[in-house]
N, C-alpha and C. Protein backbone atom coordinates (compact mmCIF):
# COMPACT_ATOMS: atom_id res chain seq x y z
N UNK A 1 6.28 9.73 -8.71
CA UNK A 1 5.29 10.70 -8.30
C UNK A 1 6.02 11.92 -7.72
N UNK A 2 5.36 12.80 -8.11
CA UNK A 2 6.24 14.10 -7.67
C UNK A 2 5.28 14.79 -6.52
N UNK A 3 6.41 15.48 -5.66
CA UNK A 3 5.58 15.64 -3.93
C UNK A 3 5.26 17.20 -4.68
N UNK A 4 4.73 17.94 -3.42
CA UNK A 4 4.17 19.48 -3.41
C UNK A 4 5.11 20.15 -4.36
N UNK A 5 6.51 20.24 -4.42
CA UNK A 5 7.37 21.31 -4.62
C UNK A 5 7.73 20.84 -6.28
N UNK A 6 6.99 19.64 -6.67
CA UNK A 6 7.42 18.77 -8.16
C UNK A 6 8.74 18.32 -8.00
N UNK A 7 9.29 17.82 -7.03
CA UNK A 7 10.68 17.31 -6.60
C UNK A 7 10.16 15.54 -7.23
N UNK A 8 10.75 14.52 -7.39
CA UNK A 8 10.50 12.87 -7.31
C UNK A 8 11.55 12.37 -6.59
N UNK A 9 10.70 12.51 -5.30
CA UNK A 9 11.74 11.62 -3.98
C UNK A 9 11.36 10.54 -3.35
N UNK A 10 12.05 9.98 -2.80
CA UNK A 10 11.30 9.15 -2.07
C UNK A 10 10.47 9.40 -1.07
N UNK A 11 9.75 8.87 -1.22
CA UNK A 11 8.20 8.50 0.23
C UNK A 11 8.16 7.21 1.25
N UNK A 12 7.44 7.93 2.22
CA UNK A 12 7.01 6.75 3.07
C UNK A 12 5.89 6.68 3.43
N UNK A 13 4.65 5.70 3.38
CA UNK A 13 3.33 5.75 3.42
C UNK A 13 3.17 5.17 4.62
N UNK A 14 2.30 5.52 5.43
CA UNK A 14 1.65 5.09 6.73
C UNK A 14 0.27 4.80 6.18
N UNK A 15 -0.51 3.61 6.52
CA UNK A 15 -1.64 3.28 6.72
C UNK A 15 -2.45 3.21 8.22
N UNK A 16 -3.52 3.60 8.31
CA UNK A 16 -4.46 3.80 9.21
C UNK A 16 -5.15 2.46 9.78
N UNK A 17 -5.51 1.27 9.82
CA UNK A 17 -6.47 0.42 9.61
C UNK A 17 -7.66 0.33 10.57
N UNK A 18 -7.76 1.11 11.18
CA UNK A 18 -8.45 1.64 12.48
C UNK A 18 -9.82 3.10 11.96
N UNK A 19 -10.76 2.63 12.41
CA UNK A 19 -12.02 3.74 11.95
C UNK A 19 -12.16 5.20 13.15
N UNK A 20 -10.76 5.13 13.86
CA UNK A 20 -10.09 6.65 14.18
C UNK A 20 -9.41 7.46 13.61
N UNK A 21 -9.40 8.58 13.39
CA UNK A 21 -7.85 9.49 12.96
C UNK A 21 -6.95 8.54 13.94
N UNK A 22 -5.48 8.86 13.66
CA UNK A 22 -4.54 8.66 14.11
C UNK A 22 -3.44 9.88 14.44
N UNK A 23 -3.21 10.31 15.89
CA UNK A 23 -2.61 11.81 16.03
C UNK A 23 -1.00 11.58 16.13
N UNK A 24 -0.42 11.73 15.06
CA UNK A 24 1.34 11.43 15.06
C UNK A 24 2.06 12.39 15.47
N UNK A 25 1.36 13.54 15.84
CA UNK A 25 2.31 14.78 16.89
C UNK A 25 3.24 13.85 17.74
N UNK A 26 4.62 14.45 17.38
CA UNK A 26 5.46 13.95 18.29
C UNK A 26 5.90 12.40 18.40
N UNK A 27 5.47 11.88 17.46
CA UNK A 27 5.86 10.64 16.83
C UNK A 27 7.31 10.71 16.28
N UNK A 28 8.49 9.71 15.92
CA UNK A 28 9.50 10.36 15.03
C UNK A 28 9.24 8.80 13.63
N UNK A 29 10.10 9.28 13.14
CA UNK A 29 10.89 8.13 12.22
C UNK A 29 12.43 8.50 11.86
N UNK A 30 13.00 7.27 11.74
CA UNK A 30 14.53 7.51 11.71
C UNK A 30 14.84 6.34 10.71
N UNK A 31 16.04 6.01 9.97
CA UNK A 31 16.52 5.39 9.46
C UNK A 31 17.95 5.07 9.89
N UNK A 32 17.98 5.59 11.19
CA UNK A 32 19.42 4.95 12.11
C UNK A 32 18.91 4.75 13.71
N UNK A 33 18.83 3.28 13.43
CA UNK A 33 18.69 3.04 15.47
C UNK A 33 19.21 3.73 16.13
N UNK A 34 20.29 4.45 15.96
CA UNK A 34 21.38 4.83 16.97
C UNK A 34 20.78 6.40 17.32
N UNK A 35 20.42 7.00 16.48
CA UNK A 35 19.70 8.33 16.23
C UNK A 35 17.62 7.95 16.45
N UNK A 36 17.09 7.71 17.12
CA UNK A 36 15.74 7.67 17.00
C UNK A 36 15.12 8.58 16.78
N UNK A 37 15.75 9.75 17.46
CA UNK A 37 14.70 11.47 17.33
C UNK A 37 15.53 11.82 16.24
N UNK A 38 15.76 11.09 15.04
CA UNK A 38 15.92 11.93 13.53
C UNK A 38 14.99 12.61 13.07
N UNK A 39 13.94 12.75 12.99
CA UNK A 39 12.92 13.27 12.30
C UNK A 39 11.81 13.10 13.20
N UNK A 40 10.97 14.31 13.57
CA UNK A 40 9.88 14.42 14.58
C UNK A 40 8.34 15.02 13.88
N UNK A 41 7.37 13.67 13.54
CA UNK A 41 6.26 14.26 12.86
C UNK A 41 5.80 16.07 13.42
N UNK A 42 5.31 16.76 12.88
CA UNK A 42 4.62 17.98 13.52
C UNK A 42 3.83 17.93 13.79
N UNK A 43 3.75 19.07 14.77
CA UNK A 43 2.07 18.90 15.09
C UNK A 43 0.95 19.15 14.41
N UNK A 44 -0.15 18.42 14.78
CA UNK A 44 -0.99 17.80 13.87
C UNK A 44 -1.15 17.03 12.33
N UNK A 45 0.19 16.14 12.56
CA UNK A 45 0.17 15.23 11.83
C UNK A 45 -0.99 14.43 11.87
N UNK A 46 -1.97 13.53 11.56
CA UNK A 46 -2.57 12.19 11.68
C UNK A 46 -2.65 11.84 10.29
N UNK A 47 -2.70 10.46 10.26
CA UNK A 47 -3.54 9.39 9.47
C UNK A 47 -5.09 9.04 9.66
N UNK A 48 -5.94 9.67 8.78
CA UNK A 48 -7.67 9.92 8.55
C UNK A 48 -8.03 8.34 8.99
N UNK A 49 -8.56 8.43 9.66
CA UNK A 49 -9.61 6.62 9.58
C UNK A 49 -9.46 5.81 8.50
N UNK A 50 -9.02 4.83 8.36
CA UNK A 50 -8.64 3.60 7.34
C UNK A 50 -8.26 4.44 6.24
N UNK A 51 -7.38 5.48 6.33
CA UNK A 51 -6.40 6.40 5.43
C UNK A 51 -5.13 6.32 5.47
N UNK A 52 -4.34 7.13 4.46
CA UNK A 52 -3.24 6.66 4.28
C UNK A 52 -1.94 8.56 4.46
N UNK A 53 -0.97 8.76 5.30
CA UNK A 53 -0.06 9.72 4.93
C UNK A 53 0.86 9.04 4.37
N UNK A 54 1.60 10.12 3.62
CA UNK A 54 2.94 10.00 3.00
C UNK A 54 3.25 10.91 3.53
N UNK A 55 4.84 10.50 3.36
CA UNK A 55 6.22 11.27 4.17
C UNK A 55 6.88 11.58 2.85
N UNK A 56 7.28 12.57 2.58
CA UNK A 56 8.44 12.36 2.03
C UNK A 56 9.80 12.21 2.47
N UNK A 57 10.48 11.18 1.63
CA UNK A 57 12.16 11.40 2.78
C UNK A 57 13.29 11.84 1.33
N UNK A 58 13.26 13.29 1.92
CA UNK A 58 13.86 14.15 1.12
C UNK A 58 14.75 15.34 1.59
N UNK A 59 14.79 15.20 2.97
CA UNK A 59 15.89 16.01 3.49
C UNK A 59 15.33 17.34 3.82
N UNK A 60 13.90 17.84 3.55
CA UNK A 60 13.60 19.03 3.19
C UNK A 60 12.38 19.15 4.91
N UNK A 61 12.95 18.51 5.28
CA UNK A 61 12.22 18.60 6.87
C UNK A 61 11.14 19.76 7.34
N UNK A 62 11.62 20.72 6.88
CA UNK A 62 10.51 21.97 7.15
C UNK A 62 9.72 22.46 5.96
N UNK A 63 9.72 22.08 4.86
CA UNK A 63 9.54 22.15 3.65
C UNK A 63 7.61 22.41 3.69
N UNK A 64 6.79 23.22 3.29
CA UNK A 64 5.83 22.95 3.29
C UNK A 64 4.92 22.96 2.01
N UNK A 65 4.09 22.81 1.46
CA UNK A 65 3.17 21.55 1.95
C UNK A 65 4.14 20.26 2.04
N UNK A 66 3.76 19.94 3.19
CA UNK A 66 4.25 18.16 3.11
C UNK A 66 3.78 17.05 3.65
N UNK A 67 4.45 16.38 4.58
CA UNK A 67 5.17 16.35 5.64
C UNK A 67 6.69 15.83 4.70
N UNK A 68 7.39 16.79 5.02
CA UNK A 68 8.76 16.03 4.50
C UNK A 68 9.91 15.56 6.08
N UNK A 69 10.42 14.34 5.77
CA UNK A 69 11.10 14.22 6.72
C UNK A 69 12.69 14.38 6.35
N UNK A 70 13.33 14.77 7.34
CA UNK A 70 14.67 15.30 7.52
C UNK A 70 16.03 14.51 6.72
N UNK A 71 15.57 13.22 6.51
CA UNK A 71 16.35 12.28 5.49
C UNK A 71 16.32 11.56 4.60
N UNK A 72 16.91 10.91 3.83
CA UNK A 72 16.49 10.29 2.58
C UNK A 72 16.73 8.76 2.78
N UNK A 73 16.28 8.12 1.95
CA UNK A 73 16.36 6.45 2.04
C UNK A 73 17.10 6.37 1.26
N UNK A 74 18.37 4.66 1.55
CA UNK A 74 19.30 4.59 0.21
C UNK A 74 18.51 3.47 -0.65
N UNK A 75 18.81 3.68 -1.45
CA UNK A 75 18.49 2.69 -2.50
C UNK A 75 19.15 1.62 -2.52
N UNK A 76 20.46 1.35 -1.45
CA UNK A 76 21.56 0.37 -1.85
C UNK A 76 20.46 -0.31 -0.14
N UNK A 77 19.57 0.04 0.06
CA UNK A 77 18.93 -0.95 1.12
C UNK A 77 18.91 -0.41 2.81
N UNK A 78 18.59 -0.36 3.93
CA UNK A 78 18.75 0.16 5.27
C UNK A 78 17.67 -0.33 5.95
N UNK A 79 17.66 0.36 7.59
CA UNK A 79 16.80 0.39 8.06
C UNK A 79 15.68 1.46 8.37
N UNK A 80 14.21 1.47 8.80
CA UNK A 80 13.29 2.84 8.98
C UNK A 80 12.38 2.07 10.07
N UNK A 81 12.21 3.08 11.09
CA UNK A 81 11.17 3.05 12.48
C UNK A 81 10.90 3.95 12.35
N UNK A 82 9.45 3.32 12.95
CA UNK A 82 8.60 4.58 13.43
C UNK A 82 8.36 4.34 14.71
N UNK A 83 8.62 5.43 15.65
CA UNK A 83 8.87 5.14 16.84
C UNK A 83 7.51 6.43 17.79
N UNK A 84 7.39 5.77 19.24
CA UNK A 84 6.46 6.35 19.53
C UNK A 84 7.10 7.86 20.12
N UNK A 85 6.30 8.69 20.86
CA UNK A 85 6.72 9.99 21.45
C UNK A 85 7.67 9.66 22.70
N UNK A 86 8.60 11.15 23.01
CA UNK A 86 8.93 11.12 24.18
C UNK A 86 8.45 10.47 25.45
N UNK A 87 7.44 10.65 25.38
CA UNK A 87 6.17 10.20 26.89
C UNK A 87 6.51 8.57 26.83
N UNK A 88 6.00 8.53 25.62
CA UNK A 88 6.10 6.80 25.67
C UNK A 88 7.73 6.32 25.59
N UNK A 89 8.62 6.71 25.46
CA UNK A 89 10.06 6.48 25.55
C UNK A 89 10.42 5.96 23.95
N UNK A 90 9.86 6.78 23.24
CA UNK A 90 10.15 6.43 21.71
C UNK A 90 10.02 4.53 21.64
N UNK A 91 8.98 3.98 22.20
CA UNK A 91 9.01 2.83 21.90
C UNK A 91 9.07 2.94 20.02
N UNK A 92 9.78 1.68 19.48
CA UNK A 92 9.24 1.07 18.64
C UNK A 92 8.12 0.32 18.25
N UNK A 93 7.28 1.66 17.12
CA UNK A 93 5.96 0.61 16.55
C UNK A 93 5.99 -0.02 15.73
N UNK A 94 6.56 0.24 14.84
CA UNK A 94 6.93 -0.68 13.58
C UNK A 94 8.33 -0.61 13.11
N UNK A 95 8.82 -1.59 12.52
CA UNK A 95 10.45 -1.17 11.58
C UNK A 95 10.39 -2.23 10.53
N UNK A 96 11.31 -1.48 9.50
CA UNK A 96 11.81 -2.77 8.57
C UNK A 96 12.72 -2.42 7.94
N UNK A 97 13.80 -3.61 7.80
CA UNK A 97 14.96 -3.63 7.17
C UNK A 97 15.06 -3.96 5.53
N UNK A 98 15.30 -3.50 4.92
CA UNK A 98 15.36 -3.90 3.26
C UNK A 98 16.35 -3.51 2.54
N UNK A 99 16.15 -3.90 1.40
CA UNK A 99 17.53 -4.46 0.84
C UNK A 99 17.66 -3.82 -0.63
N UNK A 100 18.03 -3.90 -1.46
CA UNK A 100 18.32 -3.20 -2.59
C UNK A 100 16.96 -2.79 -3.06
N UNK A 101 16.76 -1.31 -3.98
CA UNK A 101 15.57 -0.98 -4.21
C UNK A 101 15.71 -1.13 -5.69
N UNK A 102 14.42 -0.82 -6.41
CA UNK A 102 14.23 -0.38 -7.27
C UNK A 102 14.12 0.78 -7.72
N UNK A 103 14.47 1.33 -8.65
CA UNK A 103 13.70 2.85 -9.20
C UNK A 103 12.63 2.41 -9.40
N UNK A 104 11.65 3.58 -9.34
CA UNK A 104 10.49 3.64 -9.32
C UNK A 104 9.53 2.48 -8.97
N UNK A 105 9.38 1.66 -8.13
CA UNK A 105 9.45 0.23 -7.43
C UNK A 105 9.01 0.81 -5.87
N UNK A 106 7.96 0.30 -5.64
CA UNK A 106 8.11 0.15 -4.07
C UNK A 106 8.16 -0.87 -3.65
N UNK A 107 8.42 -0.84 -2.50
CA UNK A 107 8.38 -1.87 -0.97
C UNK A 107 7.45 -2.13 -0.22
N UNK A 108 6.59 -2.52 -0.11
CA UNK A 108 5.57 -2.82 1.08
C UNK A 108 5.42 -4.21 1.58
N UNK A 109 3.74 -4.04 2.51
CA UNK A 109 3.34 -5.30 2.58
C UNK A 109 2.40 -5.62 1.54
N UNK A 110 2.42 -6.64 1.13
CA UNK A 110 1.32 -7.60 0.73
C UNK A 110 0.04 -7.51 1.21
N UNK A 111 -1.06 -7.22 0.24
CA UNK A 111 -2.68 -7.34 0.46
C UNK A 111 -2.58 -8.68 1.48
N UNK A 112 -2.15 -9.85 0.83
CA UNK A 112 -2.41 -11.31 1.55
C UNK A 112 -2.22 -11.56 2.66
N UNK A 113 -0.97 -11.10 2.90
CA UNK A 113 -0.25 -11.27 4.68
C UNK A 113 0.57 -10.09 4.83
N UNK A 114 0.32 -9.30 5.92
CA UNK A 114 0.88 -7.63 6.19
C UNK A 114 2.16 -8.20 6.41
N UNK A 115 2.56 -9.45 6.88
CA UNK A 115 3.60 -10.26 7.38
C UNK A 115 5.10 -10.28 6.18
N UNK A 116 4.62 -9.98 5.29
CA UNK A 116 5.10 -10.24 4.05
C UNK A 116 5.43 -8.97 2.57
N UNK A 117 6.68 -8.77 2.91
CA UNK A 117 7.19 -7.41 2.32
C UNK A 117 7.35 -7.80 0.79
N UNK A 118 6.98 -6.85 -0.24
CA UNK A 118 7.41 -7.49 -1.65
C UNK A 118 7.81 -6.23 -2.21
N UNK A 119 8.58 -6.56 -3.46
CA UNK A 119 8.51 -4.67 -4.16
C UNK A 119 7.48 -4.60 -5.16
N UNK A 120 6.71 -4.07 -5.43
CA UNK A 120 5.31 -3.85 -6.19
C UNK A 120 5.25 -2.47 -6.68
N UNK A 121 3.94 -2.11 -7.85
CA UNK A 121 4.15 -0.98 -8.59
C UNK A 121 3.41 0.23 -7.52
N UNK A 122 3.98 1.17 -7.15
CA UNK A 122 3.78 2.02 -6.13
C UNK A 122 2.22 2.27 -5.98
N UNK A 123 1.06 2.52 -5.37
CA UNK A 123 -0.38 2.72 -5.18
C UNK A 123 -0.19 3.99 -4.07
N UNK A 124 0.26 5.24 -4.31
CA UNK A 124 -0.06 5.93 -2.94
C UNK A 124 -1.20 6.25 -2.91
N UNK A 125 -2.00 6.50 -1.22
CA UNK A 125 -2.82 7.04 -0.81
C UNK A 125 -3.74 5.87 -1.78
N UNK A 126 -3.46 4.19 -1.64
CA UNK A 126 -4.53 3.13 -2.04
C UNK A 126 -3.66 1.66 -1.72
N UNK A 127 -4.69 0.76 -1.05
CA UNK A 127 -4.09 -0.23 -0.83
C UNK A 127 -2.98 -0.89 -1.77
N UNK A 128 -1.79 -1.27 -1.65
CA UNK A 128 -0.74 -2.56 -2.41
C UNK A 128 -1.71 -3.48 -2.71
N UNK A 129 -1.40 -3.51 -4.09
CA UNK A 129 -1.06 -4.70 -5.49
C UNK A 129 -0.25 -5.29 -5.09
């Protein structure tokens, strides 16, 4: 799938499951523990009520339309958090570690158990197959 600019990069999808927006101002995501404030959603980021954003991770951080974030994912496998704001001390809300990718292949959770990561044929902006 090709983002705003017709680039085909990688993405990262956030789901909503909650019948609020979700306000990610000042949220980050990183793909190095050691670095947490790699990439800092903008303001007025959210995720719509039981909706879905994509990120792109394409290096193109200011890039607009997007949201693009500041780095790319390897394909040979890593880690990605999403971590909360300054205020909250960048807790960790979610992370996951994975392992060799596919082209054109995603990663998620499983409809069955969120518990449960598989690589499946990509659905953005619609629940995983």
């Amino acid at each position: 799938m090709a983002d705003p600019q017709g680039d085909y990069d990688d993405w990262i999808e956030l789901r909503n499951l909650t019948d609020q927006d979700v306000d990610l101002t000042g949220h980050y995501l990183s793909d190095e523990p050691n670095n947490p404030r790699k990439w800092q959603c903008p303001a007025g980021t959210t995720i719509p009520a039981d909706g879905y954003l994509l990120i792109w991770a394409d290096e193109d951080g200011s890039n607009t339309p997007g949201p693009h974030a500041s780095f790319k994912l390897s394909a040979s496998g890593e880690e990605l958090f999403l971590l909360d704001t300054d205020a909250n001390l960048k807790a960790v809300l979610d992370s996951i570690s994975f392992g060799p990718q596919e082209t054109d292949w995603s990663y998620g959770r499983t409809v069955a158990d969120a518990d449960v990561w598989a690589i499946m044929e990509p659905t953005p902006g619609a629940a995983n197959r």
